[in-house]
N, C-alpha and C. Protein backbone atom coordinates (compact mmCIF):
# COMPACT_ATOMS: atom_id res chain seq x y z
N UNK A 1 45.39 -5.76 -24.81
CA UNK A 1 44.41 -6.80 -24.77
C UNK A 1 43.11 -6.29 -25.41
N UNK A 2 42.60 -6.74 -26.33
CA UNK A 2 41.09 -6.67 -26.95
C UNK A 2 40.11 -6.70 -25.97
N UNK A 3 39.31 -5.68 -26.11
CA UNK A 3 37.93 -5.16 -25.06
C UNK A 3 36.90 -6.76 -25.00
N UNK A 4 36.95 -7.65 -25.91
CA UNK A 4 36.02 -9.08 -25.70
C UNK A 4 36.67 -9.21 -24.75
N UNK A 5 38.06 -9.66 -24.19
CA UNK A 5 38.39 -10.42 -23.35
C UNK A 5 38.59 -9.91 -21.85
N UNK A 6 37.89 -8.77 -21.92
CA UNK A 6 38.02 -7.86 -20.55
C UNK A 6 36.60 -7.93 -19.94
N UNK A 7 36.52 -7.90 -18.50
CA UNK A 7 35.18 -7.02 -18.05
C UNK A 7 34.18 -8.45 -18.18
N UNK A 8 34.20 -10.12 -18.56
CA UNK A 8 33.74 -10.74 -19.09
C UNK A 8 33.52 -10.41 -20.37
N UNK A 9 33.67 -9.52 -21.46
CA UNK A 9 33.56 -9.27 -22.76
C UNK A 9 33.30 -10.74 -23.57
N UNK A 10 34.34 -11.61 -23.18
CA UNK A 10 33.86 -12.99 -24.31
C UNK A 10 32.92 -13.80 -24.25
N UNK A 11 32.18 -13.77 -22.99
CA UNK A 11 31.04 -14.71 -22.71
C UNK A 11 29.68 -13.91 -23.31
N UNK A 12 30.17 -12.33 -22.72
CA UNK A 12 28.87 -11.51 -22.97
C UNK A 12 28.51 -11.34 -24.57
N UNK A 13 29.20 -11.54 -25.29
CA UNK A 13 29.64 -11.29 -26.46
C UNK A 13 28.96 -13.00 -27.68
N UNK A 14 29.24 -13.83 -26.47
CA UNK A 14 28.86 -14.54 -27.06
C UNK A 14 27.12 -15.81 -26.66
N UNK A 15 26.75 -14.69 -25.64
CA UNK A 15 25.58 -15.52 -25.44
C UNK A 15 24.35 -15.86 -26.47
N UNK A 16 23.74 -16.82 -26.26
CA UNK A 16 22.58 -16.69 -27.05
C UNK A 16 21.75 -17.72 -26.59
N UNK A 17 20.26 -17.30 -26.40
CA UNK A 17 19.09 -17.98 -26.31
C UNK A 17 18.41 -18.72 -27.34
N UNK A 18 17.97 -19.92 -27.03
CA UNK A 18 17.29 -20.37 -28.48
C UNK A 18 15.90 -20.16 -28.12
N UNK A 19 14.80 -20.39 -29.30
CA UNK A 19 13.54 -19.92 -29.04
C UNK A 19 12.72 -20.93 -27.98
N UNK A 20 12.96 -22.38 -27.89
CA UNK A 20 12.70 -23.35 -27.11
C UNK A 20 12.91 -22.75 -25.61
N UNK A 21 14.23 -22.32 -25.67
CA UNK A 21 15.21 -22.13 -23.88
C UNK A 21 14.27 -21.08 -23.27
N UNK A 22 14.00 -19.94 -24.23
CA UNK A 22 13.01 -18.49 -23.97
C UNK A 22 11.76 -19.17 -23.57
N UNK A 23 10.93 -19.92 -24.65
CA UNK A 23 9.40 -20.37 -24.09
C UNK A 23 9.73 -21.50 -22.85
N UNK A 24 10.51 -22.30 -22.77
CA UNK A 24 10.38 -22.83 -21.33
C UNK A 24 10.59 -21.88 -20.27
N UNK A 25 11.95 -21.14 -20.03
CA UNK A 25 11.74 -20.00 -19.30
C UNK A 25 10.66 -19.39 -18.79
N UNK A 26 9.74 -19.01 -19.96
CA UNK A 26 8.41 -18.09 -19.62
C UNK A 26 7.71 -18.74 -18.52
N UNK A 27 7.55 -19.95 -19.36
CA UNK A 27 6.68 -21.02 -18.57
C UNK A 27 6.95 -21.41 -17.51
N UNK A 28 8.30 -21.37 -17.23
CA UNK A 28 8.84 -21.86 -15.65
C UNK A 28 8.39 -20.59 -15.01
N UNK A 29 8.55 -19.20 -15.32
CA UNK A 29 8.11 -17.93 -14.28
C UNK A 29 6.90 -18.08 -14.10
N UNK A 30 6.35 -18.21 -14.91
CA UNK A 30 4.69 -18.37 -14.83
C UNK A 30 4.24 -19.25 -13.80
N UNK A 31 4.79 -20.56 -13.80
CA UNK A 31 4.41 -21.81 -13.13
C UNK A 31 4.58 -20.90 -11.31
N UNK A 32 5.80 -20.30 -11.68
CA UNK A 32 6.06 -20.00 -9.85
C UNK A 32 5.11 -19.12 -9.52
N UNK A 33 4.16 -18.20 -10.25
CA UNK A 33 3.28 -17.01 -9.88
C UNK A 33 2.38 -18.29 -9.94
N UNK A 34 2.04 -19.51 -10.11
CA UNK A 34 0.79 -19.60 -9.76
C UNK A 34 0.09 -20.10 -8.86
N UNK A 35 -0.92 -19.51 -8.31
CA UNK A 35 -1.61 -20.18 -7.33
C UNK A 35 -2.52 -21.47 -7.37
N UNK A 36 -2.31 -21.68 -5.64
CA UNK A 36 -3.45 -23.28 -5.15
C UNK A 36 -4.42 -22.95 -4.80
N UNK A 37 -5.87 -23.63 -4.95
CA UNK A 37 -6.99 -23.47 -4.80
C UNK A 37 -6.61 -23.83 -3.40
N UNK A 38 -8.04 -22.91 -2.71
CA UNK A 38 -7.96 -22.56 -1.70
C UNK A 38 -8.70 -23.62 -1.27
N UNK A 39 -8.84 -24.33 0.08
CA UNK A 39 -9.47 -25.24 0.85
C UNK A 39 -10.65 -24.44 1.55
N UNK A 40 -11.85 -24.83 1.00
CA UNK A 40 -12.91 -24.38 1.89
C UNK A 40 -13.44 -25.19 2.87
N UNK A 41 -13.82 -24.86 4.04
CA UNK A 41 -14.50 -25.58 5.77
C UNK A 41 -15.32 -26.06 5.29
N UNK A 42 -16.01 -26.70 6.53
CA UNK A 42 -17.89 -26.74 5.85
C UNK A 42 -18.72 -25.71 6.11
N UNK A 43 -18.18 -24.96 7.09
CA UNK A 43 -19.16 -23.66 7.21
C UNK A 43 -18.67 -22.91 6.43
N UNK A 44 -17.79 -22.85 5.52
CA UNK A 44 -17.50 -21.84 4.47
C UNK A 44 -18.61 -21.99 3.43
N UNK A 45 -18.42 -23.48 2.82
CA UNK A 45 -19.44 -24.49 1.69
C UNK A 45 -20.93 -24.16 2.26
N UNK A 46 -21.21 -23.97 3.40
CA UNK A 46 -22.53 -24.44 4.15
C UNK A 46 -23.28 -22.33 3.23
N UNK A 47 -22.27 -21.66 4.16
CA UNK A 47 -22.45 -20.24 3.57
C UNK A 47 -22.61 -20.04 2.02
N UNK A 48 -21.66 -20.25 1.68
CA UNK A 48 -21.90 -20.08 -0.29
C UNK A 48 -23.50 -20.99 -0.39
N UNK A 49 -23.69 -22.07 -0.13
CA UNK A 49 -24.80 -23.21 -0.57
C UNK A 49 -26.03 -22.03 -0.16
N UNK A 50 -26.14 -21.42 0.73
CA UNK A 50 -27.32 -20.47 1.72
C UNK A 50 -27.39 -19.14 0.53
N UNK A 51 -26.09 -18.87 -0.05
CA UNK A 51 -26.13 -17.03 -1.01
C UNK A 51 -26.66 -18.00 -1.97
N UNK A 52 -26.15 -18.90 -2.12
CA UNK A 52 -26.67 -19.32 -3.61
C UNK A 52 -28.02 -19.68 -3.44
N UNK A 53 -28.92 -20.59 -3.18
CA UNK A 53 -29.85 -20.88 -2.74
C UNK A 53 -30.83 -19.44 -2.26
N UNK A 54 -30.39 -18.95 -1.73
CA UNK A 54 -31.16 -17.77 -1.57
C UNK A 54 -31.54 -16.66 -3.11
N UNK A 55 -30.09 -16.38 -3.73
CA UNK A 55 -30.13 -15.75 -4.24
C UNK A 55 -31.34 -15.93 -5.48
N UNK A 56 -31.11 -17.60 -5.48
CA UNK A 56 -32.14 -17.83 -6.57
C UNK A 56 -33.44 -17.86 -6.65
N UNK A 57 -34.13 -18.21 -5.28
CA UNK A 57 -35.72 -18.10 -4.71
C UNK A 57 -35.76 -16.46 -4.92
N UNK A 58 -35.13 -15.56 -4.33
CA UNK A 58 -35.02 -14.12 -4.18
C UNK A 58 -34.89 -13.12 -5.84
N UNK A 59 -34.29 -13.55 -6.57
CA UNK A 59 -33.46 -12.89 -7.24
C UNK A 59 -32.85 -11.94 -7.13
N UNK A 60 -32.42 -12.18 -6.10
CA UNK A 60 -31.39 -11.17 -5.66
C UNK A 60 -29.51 -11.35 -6.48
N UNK A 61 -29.36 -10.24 -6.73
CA UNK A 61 -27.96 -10.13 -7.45
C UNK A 61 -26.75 -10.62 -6.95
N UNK A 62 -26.34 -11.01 -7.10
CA UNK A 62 -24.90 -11.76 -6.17
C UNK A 62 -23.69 -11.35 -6.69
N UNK A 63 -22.70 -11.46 -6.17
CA UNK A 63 -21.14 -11.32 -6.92
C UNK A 63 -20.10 -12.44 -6.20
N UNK A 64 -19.68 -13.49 -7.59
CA UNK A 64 -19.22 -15.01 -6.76
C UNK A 64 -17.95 -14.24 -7.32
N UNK A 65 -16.78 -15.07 -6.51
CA UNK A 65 -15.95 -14.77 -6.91
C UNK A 65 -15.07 -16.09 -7.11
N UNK A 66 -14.24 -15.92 -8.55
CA UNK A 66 -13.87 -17.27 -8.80
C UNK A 66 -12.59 -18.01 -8.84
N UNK A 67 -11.71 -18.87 -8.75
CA UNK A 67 -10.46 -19.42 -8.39
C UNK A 67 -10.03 -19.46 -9.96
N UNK A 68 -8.21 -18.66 -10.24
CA UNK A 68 -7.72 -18.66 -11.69
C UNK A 68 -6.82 -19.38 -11.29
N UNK A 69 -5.70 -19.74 -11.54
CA UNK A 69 -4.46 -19.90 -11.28
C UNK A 69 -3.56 -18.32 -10.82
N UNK A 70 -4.00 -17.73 -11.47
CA UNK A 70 -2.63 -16.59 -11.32
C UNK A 70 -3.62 -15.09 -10.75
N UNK A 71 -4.97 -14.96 -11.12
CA UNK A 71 -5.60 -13.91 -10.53
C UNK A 71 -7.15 -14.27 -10.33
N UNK A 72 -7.91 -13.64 -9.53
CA UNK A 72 -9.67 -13.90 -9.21
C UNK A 72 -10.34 -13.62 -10.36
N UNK A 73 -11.66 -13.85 -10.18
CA UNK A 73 -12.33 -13.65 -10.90
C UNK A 73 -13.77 -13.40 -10.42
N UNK A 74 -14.21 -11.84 -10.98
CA UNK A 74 -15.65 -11.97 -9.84
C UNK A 74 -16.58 -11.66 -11.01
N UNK A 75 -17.76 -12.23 -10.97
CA UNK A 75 -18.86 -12.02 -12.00
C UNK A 75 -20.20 -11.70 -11.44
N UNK A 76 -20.62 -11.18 -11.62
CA UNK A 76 -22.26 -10.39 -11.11
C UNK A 76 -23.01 -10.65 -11.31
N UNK A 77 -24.15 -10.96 -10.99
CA UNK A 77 -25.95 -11.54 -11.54
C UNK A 77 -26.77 -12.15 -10.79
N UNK A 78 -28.12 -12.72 -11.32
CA UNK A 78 -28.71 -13.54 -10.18
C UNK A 78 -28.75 -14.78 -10.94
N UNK A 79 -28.79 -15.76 -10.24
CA UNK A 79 -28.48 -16.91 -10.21
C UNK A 79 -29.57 -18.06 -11.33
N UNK A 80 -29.45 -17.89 -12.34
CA UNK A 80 -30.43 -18.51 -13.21
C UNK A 80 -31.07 -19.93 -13.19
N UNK A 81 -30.20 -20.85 -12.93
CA UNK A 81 -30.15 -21.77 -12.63
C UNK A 81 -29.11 -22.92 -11.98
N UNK A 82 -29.35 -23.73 -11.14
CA UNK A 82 -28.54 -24.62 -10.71
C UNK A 82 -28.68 -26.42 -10.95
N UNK A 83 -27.76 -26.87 -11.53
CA UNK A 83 -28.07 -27.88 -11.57
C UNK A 83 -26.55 -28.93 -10.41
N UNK A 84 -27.43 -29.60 -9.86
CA UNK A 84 -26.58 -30.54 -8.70
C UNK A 84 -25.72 -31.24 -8.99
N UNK A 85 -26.31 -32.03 -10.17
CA UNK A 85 -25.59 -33.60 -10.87
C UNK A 85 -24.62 -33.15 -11.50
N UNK A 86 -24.44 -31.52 -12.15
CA UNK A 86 -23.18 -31.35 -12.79
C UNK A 86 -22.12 -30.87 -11.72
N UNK A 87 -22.54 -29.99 -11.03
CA UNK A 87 -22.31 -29.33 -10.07
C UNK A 87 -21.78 -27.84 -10.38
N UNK A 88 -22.60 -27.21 -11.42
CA UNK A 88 -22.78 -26.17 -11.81
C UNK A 88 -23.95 -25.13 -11.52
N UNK A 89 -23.61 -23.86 -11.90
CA UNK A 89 -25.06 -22.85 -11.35
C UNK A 89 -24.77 -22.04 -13.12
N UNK A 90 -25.62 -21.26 -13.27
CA UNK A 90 -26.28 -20.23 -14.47
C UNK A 90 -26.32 -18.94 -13.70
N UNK A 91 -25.33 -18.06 -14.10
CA UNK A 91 -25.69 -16.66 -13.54
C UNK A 91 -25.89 -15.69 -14.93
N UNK A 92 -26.75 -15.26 -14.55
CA UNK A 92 -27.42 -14.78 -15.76
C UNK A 92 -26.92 -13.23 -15.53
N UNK A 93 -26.71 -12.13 -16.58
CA UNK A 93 -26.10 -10.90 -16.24
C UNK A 93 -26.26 -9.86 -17.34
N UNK A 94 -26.27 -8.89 -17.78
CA UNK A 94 -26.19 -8.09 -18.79
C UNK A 94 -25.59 -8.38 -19.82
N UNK A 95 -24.30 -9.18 -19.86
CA UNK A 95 -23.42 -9.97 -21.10
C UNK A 95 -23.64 -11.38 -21.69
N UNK A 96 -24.87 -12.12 -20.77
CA UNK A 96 -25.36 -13.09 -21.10
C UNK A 96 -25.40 -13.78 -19.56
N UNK A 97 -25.00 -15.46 -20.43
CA UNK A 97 -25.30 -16.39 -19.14
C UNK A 97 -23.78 -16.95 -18.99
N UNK A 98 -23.40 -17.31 -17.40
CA UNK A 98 -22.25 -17.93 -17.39
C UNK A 98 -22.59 -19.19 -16.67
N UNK A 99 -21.83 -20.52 -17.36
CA UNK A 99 -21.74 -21.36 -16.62
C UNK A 99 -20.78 -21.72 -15.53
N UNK A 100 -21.07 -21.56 -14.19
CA UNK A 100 -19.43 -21.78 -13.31
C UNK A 100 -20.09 -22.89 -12.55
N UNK A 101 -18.64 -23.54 -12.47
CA UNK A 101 -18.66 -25.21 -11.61
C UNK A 101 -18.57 -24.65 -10.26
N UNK A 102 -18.92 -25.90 -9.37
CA UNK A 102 -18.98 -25.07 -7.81
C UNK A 102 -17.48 -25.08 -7.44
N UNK A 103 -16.35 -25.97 -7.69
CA UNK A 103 -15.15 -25.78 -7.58
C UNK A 103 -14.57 -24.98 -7.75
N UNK A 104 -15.08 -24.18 -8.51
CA UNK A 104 -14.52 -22.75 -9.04
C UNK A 104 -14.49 -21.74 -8.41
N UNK A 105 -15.91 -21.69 -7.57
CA UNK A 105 -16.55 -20.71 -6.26
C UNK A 105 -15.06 -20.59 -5.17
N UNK A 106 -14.91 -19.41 -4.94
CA UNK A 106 -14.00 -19.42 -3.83
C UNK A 106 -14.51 -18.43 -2.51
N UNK A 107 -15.59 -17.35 -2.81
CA UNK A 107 -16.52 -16.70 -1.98
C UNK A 107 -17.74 -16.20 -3.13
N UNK A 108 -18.57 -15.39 -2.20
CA UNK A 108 -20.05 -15.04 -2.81
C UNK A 108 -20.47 -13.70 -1.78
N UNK A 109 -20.80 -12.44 -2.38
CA UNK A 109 -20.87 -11.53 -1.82
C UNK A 109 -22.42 -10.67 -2.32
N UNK A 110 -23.17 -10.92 -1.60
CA UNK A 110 -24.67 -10.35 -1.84
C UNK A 110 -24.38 -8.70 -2.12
């Protein structure tokens, strides 16, 4: 008997991926690593509103940390500006200025 038809030999022999089947794949592993934004209290919201607010009368340096899908994100500075109506803040830092939405906020560490 021929070694293809042993051991599964003919299936193994004859698989193949198309480039479509591979990039959905990826994308399906990916989808399962990713994470849900986290639900904040009101005394969680009440706390961040107090670092932030403080930080900016103060200029004191802060480190927010921010919601990705798949990993955090923490950025450093004092707080440049806030505006309400967008619901964004300005943290200003050695690499420039960042704009982050407050949805994004997931903690804040003085």
């Amino acid at each position: 008997m021929s070694k293809k038809l042993q051991e599964n030999g003919l299936f193994e022999s004859s698989r193949m991926m198309l480039p479509e089947h591979k990039e959905a794949y990826i994308r399906h592993q990916q989808n399962l690593q990713k994470k849900k934004l986290p639900l904040l209290d009101e005394q969680e919201i009440d706390r961040l509103s107090y670092l932030i607010a403080h930080s900016m009368l103060t200029g004191k340096k802060i480190t927010v940390t921010l919601f990705d899908d798949f990993e955090e994100r923490k950025i450093s500075g004092k707080i440049h500006n806030i505006d309400q109506q967008k619901g964004t803040i300005k943290l200003s830092n050695e690499m420039g200025r960042n704009l982050i939405s407050f949805h994004e906020i997931i903690n804040i560490e003085e």
